[in-house]
N, C-alpha and C. Protein backbone atom coordinates (compact mmCIF):
# COMPACT_ATOMS: atom_id res chain seq x y z
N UNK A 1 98.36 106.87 97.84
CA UNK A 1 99.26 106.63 96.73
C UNK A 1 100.04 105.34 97.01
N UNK A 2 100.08 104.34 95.60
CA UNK A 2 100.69 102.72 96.02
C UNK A 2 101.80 103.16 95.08
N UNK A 3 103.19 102.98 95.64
CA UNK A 3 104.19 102.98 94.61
C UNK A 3 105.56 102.16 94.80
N UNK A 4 106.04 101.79 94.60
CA UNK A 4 107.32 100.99 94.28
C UNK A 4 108.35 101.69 94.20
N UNK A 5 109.69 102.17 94.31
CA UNK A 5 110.31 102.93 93.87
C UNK A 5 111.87 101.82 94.09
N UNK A 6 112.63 101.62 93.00
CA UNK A 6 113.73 100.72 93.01
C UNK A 6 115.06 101.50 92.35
N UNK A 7 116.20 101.76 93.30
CA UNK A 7 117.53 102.86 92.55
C UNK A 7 118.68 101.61 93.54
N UNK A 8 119.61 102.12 92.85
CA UNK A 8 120.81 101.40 93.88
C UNK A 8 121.26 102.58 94.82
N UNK A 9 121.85 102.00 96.02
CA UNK A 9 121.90 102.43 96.95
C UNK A 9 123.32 102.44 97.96
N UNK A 10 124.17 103.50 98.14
CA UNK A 10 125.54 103.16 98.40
C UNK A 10 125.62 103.21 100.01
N UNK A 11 125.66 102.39 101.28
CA UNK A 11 125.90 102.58 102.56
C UNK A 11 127.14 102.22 102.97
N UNK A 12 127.92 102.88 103.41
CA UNK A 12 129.03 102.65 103.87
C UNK A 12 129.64 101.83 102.85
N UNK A 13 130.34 101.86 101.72
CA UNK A 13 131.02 101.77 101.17
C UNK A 13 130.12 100.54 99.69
N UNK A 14 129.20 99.99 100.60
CA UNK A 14 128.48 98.78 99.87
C UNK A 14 127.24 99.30 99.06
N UNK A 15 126.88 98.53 97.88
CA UNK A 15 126.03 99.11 96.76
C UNK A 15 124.84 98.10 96.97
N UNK A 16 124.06 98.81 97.65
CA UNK A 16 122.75 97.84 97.45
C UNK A 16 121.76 97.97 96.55
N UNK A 17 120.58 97.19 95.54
CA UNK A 17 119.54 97.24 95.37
C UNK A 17 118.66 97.61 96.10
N UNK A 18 118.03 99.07 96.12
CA UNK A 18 117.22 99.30 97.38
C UNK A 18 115.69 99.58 96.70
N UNK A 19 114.62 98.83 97.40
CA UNK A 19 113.17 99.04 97.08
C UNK A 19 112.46 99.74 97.77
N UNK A 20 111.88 100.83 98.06
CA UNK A 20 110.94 101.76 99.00
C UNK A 20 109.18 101.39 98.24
N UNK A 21 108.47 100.89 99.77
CA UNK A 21 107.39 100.28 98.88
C UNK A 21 106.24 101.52 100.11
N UNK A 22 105.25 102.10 98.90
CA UNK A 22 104.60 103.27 99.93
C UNK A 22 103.20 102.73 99.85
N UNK A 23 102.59 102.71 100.62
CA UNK A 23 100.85 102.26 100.70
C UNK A 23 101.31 100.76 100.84
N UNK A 24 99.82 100.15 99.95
CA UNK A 24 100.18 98.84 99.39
C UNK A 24 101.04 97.98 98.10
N UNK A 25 101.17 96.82 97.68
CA UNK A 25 101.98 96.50 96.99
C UNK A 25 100.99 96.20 95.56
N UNK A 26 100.70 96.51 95.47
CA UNK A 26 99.41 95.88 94.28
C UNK A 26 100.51 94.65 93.09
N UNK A 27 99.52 94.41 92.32
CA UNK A 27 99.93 93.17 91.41
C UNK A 27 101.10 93.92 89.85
N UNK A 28 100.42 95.79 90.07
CA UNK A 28 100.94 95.68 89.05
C UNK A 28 102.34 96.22 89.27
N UNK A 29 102.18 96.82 90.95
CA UNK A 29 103.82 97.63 91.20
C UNK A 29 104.70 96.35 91.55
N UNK A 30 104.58 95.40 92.13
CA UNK A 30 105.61 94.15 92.13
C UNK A 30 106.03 93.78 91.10
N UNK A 31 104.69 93.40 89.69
CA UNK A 31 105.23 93.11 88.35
C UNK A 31 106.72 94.00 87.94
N UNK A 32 106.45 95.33 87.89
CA UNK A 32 107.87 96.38 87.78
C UNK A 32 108.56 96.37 88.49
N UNK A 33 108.47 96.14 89.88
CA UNK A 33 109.32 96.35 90.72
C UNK A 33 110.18 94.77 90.22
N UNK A 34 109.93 93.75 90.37
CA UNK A 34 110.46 92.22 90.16
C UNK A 34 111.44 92.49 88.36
N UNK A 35 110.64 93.01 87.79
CA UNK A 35 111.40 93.23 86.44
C UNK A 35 112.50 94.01 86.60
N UNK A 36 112.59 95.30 88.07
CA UNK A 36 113.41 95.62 88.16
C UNK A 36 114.49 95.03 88.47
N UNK A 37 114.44 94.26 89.17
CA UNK A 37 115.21 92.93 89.74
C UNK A 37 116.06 92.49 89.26
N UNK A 38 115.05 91.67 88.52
CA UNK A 38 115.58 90.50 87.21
C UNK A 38 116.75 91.32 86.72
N UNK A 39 116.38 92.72 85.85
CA UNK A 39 117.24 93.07 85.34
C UNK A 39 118.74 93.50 85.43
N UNK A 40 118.29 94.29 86.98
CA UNK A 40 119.79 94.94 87.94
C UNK A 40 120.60 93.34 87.95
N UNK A 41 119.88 92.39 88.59
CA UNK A 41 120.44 91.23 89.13
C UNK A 41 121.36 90.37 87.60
N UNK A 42 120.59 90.68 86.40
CA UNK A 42 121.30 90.00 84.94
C UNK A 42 122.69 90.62 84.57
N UNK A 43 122.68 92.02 85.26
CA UNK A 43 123.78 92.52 84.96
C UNK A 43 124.62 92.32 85.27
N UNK A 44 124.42 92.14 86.47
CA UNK A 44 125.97 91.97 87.82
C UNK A 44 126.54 90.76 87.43
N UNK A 45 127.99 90.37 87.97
CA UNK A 45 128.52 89.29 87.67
C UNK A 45 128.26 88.16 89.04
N UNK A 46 128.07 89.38 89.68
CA UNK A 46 128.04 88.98 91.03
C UNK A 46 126.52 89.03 91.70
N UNK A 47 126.24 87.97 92.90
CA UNK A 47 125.46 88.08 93.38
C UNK A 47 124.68 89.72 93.99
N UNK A 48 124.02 90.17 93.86
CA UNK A 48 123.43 91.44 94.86
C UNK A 48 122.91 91.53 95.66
N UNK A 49 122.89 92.65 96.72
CA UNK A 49 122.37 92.28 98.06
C UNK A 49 121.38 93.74 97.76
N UNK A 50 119.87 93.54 98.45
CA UNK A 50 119.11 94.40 98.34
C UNK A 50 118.86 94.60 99.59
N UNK A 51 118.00 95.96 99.78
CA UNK A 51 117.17 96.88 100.96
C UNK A 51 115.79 96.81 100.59
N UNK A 52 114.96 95.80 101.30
CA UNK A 52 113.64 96.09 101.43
C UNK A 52 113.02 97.44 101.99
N UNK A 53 112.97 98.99 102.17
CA UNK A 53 112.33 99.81 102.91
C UNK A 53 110.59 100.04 102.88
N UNK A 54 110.38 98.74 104.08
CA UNK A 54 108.95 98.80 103.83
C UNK A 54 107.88 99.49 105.53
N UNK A 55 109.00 100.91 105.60
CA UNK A 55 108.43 101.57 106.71
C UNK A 55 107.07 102.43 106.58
N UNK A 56 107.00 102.50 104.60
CA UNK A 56 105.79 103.22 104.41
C UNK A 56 104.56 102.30 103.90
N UNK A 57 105.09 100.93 103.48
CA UNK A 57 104.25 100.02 103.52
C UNK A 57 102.90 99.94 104.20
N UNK A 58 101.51 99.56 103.80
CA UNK A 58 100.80 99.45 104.55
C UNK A 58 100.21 98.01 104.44
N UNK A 59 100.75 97.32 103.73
CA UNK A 59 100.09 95.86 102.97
C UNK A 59 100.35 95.44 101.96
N UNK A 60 99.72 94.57 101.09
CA UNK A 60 99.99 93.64 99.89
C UNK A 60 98.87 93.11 99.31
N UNK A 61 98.37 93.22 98.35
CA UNK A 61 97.37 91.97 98.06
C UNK A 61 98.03 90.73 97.47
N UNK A 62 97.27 89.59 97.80
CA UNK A 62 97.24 88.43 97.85
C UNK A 62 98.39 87.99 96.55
N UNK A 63 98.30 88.05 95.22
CA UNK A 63 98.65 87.95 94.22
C UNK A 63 100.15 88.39 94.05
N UNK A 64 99.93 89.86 94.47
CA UNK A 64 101.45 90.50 94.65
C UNK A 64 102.77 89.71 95.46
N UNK A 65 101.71 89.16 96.76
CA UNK A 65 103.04 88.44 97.17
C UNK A 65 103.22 87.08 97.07
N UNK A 66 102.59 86.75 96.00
CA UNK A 66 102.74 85.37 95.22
C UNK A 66 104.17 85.64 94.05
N UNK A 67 103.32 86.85 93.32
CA UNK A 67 104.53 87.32 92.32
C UNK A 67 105.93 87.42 93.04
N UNK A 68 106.06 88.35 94.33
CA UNK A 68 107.45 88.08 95.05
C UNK A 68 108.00 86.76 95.53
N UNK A 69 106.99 86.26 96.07
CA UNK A 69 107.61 85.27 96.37
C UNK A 69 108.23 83.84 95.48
N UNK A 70 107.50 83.76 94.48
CA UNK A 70 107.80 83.58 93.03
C UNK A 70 109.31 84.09 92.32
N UNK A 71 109.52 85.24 92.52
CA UNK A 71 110.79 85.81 92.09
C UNK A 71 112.03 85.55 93.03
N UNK A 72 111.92 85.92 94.41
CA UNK A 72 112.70 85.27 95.43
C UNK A 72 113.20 84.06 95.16
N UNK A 73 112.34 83.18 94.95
CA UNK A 73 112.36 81.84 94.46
C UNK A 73 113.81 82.02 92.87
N UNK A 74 113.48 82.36 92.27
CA UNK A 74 114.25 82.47 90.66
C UNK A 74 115.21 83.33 90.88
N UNK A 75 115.49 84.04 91.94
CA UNK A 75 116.70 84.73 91.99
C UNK A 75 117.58 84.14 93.30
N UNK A 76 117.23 83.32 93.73
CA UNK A 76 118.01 83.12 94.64
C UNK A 76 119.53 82.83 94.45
N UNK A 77 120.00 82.20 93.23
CA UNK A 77 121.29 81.80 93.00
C UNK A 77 121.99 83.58 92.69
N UNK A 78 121.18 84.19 92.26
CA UNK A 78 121.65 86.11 92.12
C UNK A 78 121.88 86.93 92.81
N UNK A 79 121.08 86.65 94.12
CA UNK A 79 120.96 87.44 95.44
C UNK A 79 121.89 87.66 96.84
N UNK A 80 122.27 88.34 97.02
CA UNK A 80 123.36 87.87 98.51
C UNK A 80 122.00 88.10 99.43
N UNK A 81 122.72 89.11 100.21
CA UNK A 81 121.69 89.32 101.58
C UNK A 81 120.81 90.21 101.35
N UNK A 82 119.70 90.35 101.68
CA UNK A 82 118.14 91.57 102.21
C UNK A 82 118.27 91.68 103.38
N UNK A 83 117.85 92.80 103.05
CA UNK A 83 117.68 93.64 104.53
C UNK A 83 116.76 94.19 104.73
N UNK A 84 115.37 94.07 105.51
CA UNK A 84 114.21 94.21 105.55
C UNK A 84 114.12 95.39 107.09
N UNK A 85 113.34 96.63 106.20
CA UNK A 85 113.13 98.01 107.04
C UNK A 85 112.33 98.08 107.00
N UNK A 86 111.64 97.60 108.51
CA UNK A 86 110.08 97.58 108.93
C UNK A 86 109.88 97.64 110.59
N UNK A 87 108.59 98.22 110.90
CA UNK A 87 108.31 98.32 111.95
C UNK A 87 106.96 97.67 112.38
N UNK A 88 106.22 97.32 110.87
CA UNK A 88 104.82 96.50 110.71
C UNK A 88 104.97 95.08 111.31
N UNK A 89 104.87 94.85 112.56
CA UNK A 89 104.79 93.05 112.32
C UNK A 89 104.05 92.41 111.47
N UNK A 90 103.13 92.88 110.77
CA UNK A 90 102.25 91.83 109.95
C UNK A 90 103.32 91.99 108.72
N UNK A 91 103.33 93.04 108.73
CA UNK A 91 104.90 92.71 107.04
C UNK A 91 106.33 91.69 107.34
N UNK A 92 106.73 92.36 108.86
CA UNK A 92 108.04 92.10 109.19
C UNK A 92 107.73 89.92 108.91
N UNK A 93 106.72 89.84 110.01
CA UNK A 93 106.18 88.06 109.71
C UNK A 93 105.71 87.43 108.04
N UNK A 94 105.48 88.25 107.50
CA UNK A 94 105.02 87.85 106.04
C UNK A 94 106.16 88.09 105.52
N UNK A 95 106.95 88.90 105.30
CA UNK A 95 108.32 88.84 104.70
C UNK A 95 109.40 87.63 105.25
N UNK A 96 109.45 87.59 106.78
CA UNK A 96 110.43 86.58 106.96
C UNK A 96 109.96 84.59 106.46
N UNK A 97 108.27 84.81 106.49
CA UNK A 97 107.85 83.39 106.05
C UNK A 97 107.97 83.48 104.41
N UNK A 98 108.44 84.22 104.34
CA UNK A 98 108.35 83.90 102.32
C UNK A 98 109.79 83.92 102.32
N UNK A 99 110.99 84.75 103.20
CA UNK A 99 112.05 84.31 103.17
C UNK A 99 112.68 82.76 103.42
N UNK A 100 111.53 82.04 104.57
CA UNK A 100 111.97 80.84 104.92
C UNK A 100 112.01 79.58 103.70
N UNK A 101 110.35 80.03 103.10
CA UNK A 101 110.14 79.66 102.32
C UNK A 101 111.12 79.24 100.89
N UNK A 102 111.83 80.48 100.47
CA UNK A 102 112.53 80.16 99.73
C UNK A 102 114.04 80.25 99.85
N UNK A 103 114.27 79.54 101.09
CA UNK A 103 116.03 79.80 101.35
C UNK A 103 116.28 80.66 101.90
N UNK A 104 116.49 81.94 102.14
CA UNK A 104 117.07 83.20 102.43
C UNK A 104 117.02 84.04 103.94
N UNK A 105 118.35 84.33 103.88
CA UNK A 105 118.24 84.98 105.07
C UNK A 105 118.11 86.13 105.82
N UNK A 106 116.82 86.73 105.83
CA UNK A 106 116.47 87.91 106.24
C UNK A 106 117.08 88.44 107.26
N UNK A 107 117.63 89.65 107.30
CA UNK A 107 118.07 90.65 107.96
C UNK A 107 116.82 91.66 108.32
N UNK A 108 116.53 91.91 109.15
CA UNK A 108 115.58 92.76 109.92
C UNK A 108 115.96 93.83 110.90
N UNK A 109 115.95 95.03 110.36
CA UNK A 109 116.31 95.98 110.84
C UNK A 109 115.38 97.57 111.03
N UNK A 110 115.04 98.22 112.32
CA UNK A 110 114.13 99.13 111.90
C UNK A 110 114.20 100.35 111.60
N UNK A 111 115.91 101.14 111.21
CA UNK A 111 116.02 102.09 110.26
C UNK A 111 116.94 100.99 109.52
N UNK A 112 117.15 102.57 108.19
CA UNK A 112 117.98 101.82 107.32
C UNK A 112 119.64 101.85 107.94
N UNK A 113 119.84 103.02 109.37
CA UNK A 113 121.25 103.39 109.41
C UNK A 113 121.58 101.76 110.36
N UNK A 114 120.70 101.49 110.65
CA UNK A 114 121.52 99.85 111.30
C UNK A 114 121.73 99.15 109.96
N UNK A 115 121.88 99.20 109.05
CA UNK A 115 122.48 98.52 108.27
C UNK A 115 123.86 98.54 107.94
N UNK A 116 124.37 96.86 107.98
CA UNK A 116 125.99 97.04 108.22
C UNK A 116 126.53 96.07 107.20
């Protein structure tokens, strides 16, 4: 099962955008997941800070992380900090080079309770 799942998320007092990504990322769960984005992110007045949880992750195809990285790109003036929950090095390295890529500064953490 490939699924996306995007809710806000309250840790210690702070409200994050949080994404739980299970299997792989296919072209069409990023499309929704990124629209989710866009939208949470149009609302706020303020920048938002999201939770990548990609511990059930197993991969991406090619396209999908064009589409993210694409959106990263267009939200950057919207976004505060990510926080990326992984234990995959092939994700943890593909996530931080698409972070470099477009500005941003990944937080890497391998539960979600180290998040501060």
């Amino acid at each position: 099962m490939n699924h996306v799942t995007v809710q806000w998320q309250t840790l210690e007092e702070h409200s994050y955008l949080r994404f739980s990504f299970i299997g792989e990322l296919t072209v069409h769960e990023a499309l929704k997941a990124v629209d989710h984005w866009r939208v949470e992110s149009d609302k706020s007045e303020n920048r938002i800070d999201l939770i990548w949880n990609c511990l059930e992750m197993t991969g991406f195809e090619g396209e999908a992380r064009k589409i993210w990285q694409k959106t990263m790109s267009e939200q950057k003036n919207k976004t505060g900090n990510i926080w990326l929950v992984v234990t995959n090095p092939l994700i943890r390295v593909s996530a931080r080079t698409m972070a470099l890529l477009t500005g941003y500064n990944l937080k890497t953490v391998t539960r979600e309770a180290d998040i501060k």
